[in-house]
N, C-alpha and C. Protein backbone atom coordinates (compact mmCIF):
# COMPACT_ATOMS: atom_id res chain seq x y z
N UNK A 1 -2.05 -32.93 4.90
CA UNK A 1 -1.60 -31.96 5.88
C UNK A 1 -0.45 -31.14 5.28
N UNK A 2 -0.51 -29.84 5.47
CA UNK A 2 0.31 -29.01 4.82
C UNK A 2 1.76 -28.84 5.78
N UNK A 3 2.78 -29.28 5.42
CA UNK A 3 3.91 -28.94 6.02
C UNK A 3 4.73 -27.97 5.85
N UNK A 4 5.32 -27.12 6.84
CA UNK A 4 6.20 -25.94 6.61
C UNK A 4 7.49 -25.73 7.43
N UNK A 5 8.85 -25.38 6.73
CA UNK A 5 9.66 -26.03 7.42
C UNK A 5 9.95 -24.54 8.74
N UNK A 6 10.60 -24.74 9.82
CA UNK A 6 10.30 -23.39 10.79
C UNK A 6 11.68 -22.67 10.36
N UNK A 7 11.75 -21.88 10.45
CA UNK A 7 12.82 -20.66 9.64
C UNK A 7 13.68 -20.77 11.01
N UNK A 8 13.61 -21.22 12.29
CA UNK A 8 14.58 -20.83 13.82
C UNK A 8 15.15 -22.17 13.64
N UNK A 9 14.40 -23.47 13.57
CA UNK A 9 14.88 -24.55 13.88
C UNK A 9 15.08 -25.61 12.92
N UNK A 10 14.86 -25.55 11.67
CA UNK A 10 15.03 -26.03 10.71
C UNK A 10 13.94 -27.49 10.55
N UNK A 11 12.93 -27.75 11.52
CA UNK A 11 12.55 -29.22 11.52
C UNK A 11 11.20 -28.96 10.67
N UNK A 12 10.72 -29.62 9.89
CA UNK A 12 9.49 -29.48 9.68
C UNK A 12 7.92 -29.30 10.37
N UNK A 13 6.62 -28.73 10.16
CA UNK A 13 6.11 -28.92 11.42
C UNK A 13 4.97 -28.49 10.64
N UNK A 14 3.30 -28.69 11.29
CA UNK A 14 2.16 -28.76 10.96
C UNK A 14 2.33 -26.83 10.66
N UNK A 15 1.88 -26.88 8.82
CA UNK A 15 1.85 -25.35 8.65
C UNK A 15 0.46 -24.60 9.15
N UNK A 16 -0.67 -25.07 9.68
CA UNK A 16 -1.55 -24.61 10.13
C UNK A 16 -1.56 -24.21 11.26
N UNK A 17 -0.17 -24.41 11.88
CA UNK A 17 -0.53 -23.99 13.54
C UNK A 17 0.67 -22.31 13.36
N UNK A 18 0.12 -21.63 14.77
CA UNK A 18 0.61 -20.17 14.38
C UNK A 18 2.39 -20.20 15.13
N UNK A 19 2.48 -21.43 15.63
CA UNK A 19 4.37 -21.27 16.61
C UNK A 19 4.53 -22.86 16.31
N UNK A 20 6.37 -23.07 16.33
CA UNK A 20 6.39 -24.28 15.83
C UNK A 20 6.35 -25.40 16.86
N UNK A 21 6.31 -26.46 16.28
CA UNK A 21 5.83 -27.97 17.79
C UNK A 21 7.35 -27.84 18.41
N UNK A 22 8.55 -27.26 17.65
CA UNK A 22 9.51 -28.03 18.45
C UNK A 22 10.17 -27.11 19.29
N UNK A 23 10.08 -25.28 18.68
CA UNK A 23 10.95 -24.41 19.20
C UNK A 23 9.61 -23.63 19.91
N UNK A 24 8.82 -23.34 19.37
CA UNK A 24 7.70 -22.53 19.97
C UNK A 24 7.85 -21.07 19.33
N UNK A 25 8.70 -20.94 18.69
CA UNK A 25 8.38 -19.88 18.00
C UNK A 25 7.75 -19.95 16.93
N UNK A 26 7.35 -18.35 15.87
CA UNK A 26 6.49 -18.21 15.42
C UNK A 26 7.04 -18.70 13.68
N UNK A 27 5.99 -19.50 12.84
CA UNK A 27 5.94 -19.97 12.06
C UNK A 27 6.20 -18.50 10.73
N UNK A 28 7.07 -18.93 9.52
CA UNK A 28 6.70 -17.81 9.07
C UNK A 28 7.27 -16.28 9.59
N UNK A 29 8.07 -16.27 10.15
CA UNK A 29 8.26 -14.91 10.56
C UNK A 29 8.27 -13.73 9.76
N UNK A 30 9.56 -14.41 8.84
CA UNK A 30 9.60 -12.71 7.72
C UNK A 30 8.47 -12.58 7.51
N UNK A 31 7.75 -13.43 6.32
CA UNK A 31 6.26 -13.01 5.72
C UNK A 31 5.61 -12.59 6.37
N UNK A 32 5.34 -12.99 7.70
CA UNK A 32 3.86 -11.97 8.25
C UNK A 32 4.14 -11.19 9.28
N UNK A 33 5.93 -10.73 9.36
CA UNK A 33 6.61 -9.52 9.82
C UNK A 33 6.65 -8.37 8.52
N UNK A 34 6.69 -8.87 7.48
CA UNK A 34 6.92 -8.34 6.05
C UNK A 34 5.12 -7.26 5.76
N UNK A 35 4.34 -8.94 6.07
CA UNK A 35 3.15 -8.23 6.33
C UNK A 35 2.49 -7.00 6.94
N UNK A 36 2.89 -7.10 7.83
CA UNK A 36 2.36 -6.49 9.62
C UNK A 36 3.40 -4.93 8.62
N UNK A 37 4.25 -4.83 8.31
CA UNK A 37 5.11 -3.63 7.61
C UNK A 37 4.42 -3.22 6.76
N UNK A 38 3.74 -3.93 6.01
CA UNK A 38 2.98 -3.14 4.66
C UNK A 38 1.49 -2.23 5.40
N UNK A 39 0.96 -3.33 6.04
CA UNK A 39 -0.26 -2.58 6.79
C UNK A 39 -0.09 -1.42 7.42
N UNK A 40 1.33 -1.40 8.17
CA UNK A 40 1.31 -0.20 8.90
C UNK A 40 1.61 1.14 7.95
N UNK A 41 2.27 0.90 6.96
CA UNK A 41 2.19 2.11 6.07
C UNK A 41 1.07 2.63 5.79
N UNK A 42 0.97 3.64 6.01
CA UNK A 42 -0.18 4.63 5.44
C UNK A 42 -0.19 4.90 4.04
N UNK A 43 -1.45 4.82 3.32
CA UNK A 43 -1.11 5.57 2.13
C UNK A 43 -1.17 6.77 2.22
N UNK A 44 -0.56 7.54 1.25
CA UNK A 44 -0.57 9.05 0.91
C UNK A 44 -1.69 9.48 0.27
N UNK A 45 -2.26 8.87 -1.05
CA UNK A 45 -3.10 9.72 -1.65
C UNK A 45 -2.95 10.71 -2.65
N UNK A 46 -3.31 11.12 -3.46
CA UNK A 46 -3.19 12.35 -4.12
C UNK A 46 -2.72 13.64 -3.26
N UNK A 47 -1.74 14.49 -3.80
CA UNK A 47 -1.60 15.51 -2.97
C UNK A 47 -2.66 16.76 -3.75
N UNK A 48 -3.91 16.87 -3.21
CA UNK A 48 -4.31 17.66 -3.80
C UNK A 48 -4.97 18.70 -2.71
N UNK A 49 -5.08 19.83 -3.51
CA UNK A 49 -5.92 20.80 -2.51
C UNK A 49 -6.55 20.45 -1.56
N UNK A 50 -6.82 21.08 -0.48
CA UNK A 50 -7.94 21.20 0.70
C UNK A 50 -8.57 22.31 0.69
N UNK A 51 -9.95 21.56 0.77
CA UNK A 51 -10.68 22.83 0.67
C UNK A 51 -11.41 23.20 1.97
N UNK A 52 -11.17 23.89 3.06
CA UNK A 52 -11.38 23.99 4.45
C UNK A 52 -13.42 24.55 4.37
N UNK A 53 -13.60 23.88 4.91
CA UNK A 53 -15.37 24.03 5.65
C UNK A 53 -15.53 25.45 5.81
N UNK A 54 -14.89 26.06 6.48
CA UNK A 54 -15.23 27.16 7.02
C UNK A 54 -14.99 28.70 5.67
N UNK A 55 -14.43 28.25 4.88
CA UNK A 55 -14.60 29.07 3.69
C UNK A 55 -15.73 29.62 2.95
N UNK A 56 -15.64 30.81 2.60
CA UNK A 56 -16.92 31.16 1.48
C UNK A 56 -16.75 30.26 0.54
N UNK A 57 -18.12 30.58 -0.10
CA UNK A 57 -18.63 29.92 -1.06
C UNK A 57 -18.04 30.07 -2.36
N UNK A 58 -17.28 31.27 -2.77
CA UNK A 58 -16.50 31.49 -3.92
C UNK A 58 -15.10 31.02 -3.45
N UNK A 59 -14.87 31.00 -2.35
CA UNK A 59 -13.28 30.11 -2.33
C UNK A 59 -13.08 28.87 -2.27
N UNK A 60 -14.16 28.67 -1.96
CA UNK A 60 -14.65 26.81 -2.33
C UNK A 60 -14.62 26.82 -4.00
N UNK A 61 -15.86 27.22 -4.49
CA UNK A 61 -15.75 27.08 -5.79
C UNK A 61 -14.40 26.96 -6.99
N UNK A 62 -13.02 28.43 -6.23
CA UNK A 62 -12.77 28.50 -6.53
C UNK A 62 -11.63 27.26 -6.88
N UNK A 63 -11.41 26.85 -5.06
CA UNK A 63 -10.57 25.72 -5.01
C UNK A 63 -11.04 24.44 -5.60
N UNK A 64 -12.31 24.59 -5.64
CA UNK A 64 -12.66 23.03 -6.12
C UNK A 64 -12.51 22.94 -7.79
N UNK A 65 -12.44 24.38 -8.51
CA UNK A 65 -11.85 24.17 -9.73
C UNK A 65 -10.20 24.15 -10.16
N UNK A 66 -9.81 24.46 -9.17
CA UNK A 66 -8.27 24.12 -9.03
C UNK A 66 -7.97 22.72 -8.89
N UNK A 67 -9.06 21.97 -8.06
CA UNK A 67 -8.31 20.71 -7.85
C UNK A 67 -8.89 19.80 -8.78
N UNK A 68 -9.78 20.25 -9.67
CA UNK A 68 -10.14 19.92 -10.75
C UNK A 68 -9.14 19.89 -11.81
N UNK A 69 -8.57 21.07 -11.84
CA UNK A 69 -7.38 21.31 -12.96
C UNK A 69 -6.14 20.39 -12.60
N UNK A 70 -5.73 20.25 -11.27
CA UNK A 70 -5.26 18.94 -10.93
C UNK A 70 -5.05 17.93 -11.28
N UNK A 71 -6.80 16.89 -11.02
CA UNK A 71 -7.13 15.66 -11.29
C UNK A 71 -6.58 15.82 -13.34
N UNK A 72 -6.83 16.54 -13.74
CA UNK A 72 -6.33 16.56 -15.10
C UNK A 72 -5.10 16.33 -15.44
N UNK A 73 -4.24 17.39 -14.52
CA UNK A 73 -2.97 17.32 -14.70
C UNK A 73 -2.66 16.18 -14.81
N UNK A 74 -2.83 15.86 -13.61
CA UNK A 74 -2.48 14.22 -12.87
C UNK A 74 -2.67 13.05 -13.82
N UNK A 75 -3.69 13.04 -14.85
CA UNK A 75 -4.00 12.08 -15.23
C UNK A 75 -3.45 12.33 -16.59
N UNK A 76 -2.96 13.36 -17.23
CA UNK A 76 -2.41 13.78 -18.70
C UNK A 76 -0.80 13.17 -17.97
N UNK A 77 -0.46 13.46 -16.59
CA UNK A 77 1.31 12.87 -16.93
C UNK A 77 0.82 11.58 -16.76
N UNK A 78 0.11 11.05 -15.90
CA UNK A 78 0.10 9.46 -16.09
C UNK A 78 -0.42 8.28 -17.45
N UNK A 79 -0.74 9.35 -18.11
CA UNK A 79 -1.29 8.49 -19.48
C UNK A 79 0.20 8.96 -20.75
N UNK A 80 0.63 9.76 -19.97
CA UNK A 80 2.05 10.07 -20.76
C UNK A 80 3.22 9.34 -19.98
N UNK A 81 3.22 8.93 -18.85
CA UNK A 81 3.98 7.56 -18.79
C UNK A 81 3.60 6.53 -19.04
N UNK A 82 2.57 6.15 -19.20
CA UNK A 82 1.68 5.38 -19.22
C UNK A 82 2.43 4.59 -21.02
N UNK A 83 2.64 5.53 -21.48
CA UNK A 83 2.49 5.34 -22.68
C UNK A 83 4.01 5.45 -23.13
N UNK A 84 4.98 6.13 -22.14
CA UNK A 84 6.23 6.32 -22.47
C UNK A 84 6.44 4.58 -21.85
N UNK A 85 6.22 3.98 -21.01
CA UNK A 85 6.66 2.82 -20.70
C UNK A 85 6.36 1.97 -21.65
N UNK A 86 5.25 1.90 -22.10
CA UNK A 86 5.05 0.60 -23.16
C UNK A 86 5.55 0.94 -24.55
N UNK A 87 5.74 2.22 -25.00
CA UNK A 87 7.21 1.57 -25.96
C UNK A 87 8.63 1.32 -25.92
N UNK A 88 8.43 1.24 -24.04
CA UNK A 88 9.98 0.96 -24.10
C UNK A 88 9.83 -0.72 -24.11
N UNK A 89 10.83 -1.81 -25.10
CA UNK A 89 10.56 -2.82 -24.86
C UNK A 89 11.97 -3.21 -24.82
């Protein structure tokens, strides 16, 4: 049986259950308050162009080679940190 000690009351107590036997509060708090924080962040994503639906067909094209030139960019500075970090030792 896995034991975990309760972070409110200091007593030890069955780590499989979700509140403790002696205080009733919740087992674990920071960590799966810590948790519940990471989930709610959104990621961002690349900030790259949008290319709106309702556009012609040459402003699409045009944007979609822009965000092409982008994804390049993007990936020439990251292989240039990429590479500035590992000779730093």
């Amino acid at each position: 049986m896995k034991e975990t000690k309760c972070e409110h009351c200091g007593f030890w107590t069955n780590g499989k259950l979700d509140n403790c036997n002696y205080c009733g509060k919740r087992l674990n708090d920071r960590h799966l308050n810590e948790i519940e924080e990471r989930e709610s962040i959104e990621l961002k994503g690349l900030p790259l162009l949008k290319v709106p639906e309702e556009a012609p067909f040459y402003t699409k094209g045009f944007l979609y080679v822009l965000r092409f030139i982008q994804l390049i960019f993007l990936s020439i500075i990251s292989m240039v940190a990429a590479m500035a970090s590992s000779t730093v030792h």
